[in-house]
C-alpha atoms as a PDB file:
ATOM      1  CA  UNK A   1     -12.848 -12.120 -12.943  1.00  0.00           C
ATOM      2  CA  UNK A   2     -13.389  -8.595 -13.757  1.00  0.00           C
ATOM      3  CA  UNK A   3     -15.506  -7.733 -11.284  1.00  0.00           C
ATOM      4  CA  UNK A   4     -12.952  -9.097  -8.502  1.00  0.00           C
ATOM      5  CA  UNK A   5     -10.075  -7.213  -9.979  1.00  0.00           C
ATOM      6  CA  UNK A   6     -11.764  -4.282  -9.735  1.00  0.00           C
ATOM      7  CA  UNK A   7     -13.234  -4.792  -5.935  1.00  0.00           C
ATOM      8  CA  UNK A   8      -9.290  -5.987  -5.039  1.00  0.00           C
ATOM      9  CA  UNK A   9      -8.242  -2.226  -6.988  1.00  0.00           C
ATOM     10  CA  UNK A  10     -10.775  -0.458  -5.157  1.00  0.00           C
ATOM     11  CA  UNK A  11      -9.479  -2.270  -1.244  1.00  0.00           C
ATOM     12  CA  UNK A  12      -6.316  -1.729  -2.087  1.00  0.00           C
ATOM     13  CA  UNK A  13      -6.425   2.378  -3.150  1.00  0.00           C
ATOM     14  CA  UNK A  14      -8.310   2.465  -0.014  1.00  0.00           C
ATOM     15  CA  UNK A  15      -5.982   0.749   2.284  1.00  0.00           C
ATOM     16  CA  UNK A  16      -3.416   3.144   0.579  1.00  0.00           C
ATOM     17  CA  UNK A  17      -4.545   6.265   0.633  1.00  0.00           C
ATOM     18  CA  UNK A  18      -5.490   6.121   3.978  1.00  0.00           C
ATOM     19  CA  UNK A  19      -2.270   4.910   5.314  1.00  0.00           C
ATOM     20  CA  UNK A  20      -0.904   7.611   2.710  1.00  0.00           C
ATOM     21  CA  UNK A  21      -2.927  10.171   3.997  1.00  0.00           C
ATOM     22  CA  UNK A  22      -2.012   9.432   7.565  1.00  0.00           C
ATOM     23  CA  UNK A  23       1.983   9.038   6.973  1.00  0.00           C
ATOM     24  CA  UNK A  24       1.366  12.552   4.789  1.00  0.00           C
ATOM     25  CA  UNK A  25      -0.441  14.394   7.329  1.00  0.00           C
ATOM     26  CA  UNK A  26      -0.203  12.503  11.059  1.00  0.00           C
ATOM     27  CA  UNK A  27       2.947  13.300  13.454  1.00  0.00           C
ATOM     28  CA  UNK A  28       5.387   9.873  13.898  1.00  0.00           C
ATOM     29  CA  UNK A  29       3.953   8.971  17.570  1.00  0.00           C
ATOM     30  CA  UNK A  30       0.641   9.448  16.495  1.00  0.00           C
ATOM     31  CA  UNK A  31       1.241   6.978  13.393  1.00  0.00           C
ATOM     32  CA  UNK A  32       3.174   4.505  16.072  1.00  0.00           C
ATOM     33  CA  UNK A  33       0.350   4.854  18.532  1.00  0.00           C
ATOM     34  CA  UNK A  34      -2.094   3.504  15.594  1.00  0.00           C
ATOM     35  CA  UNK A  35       0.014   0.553  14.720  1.00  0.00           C
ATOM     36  CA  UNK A  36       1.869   2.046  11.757  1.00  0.00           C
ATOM     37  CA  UNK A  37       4.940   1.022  13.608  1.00  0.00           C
ATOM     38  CA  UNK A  38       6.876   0.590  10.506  1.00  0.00           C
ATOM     39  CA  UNK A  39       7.865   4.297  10.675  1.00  0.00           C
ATOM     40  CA  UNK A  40       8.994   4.539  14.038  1.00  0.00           C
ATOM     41  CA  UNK A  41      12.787   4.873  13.091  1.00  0.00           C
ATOM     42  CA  UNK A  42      12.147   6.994  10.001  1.00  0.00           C
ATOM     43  CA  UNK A  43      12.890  10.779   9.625  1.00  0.00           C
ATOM     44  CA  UNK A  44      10.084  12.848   9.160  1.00  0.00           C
ATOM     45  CA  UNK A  45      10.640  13.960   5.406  1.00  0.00           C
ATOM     46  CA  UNK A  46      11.011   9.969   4.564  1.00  0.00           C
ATOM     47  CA  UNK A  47       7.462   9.221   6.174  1.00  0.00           C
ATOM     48  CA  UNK A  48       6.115  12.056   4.100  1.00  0.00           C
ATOM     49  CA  UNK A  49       7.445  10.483   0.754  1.00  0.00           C
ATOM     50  CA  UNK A  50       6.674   7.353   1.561  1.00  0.00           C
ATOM     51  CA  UNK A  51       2.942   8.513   2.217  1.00  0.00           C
ATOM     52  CA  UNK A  52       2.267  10.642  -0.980  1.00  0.00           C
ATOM     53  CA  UNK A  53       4.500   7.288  -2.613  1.00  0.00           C
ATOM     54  CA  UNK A  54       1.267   5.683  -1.062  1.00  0.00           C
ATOM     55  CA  UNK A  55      -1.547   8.446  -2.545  1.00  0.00           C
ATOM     56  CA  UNK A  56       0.422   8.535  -5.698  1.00  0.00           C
ATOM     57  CA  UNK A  57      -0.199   4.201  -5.877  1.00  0.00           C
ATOM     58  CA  UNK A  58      -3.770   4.462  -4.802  1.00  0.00           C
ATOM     59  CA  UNK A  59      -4.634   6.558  -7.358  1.00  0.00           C
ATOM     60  CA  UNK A  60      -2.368   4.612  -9.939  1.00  0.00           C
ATOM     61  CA  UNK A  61      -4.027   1.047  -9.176  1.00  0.00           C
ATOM     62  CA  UNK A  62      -7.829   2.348 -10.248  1.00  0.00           C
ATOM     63  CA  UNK A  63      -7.392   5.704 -12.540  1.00  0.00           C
ATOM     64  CA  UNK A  64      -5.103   4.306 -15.217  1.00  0.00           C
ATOM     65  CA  UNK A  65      -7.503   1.405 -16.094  1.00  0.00           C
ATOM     66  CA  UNK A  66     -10.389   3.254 -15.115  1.00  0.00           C
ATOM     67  CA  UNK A  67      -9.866   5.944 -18.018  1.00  0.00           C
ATOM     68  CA  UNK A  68      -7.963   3.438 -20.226  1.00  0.00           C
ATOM     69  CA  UNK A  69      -5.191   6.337 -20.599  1.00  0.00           C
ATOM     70  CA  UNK A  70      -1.954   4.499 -19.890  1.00  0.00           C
ATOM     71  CA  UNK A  71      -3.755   0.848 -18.348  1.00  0.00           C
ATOM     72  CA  UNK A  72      -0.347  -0.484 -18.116  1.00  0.00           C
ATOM     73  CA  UNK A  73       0.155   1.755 -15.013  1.00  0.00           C
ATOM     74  CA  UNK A  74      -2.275  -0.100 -12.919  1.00  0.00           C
ATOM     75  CA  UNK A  75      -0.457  -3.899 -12.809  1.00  0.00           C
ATOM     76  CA  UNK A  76       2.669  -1.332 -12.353  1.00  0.00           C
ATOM     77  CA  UNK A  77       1.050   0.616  -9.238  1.00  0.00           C
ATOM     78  CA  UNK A  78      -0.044  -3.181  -8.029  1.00  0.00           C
ATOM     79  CA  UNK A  79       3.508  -4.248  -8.628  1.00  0.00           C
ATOM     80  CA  UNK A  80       5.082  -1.512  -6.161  1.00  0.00           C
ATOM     81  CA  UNK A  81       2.184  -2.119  -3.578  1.00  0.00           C
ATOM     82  CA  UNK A  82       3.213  -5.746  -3.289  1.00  0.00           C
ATOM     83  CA  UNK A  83       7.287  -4.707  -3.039  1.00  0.00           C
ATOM     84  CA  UNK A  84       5.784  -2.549  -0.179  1.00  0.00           C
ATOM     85  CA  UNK A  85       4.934  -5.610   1.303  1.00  0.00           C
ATOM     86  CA  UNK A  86       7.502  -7.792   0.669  1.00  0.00           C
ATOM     87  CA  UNK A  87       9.814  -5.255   2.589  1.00  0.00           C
ATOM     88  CA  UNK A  88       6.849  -4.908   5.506  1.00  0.00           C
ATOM     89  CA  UNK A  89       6.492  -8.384   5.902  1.00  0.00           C
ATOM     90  CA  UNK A  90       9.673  -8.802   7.838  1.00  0.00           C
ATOM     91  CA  UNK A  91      10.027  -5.449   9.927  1.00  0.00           C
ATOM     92  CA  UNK A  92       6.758  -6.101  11.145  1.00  0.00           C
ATOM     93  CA  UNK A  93       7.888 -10.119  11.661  1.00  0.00           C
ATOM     94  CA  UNK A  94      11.112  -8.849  13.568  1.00  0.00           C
ATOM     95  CA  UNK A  95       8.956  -6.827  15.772  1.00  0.00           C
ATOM     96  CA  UNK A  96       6.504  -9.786  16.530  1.00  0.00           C
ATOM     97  CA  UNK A  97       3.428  -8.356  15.293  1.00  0.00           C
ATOM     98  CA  UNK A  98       2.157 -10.848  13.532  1.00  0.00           C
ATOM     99  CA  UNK A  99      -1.722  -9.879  12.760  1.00  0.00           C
ATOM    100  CA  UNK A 100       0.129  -6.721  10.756  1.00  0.00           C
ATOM    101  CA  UNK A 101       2.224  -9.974   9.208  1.00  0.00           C
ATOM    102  CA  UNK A 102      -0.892 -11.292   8.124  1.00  0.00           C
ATOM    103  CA  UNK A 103      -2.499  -7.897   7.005  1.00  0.00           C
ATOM    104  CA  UNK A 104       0.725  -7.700   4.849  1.00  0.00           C
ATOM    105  CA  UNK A 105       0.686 -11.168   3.174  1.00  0.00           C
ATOM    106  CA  UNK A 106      -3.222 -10.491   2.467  1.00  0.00           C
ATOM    107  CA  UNK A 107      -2.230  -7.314   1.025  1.00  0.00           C
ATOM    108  CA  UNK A 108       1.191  -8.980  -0.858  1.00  0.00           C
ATOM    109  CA  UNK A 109      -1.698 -11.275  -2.865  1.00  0.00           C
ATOM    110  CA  UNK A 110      -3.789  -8.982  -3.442  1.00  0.00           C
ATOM    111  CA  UNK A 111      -1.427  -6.727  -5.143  1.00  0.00           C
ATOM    112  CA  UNK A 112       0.079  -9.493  -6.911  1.00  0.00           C
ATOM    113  CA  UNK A 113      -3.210 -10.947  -8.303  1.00  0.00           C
ATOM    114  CA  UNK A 114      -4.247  -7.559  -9.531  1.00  0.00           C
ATOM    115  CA  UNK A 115      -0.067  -7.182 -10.740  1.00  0.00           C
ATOM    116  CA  UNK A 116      -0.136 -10.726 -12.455  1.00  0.00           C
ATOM    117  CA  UNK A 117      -3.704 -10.534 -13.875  1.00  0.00           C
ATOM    118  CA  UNK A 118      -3.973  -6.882 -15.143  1.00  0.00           C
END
């Protein structure tokens, strides 16, 4: 059980920090144009929070319980990972893209196995 924790940690920082690194770093048509459509209404300082949010989670899910210096952080970074989804899932539904729909609920499980069984 262990080792899947850890592989679902290490796909989820991933997933994170590189849609962190994009929203931190990529102009709003750019992030639109490569399906992070999510942002599309957003002003530019709020896609930049909500991208080093992102970092800031991918780095929480694996360090914490990695260097066993404050493990509790890690089910708390899964925790906001899966309310990231929860408030995805239905922007994304409304817009009818339903394979990021899917990405989201894979990611909402993920999260909230690694939440639940850290």
């Amino acid at each position: 059980m262990n080792t899947l924790l850890w592989t679902l940690q290490g796909f989820l920082a991933i997933v994170f920090i590189y849609s962190g690194i994009m929203k931190a770093t990529q102009q709003r048509d750019r992030l639109v144009s490569l399906g992070q459509t999510g942002v599309a209404n957003l002003s530019y300082p709020v896609i930049r929070s909500i991208g080093l949010a992102e970092i800031a989670g991918a780095v929480g899910i694996i360090l914490p319980r990695l260097t066993g210096i404050v493990p509790q952080l890690t089910p708390l970074a899964a925790g906001c990972f899966a309310l990231i989804m929860v408030m995805a899932i239905p922007i994304h539904y409304r817009r009818a893209e339903f394979k990021s729909v899917a990405f989201n609920v894979v990611l909402l499980l993920m999260a909230g196995m690694v939440a639940y069984m850290r």
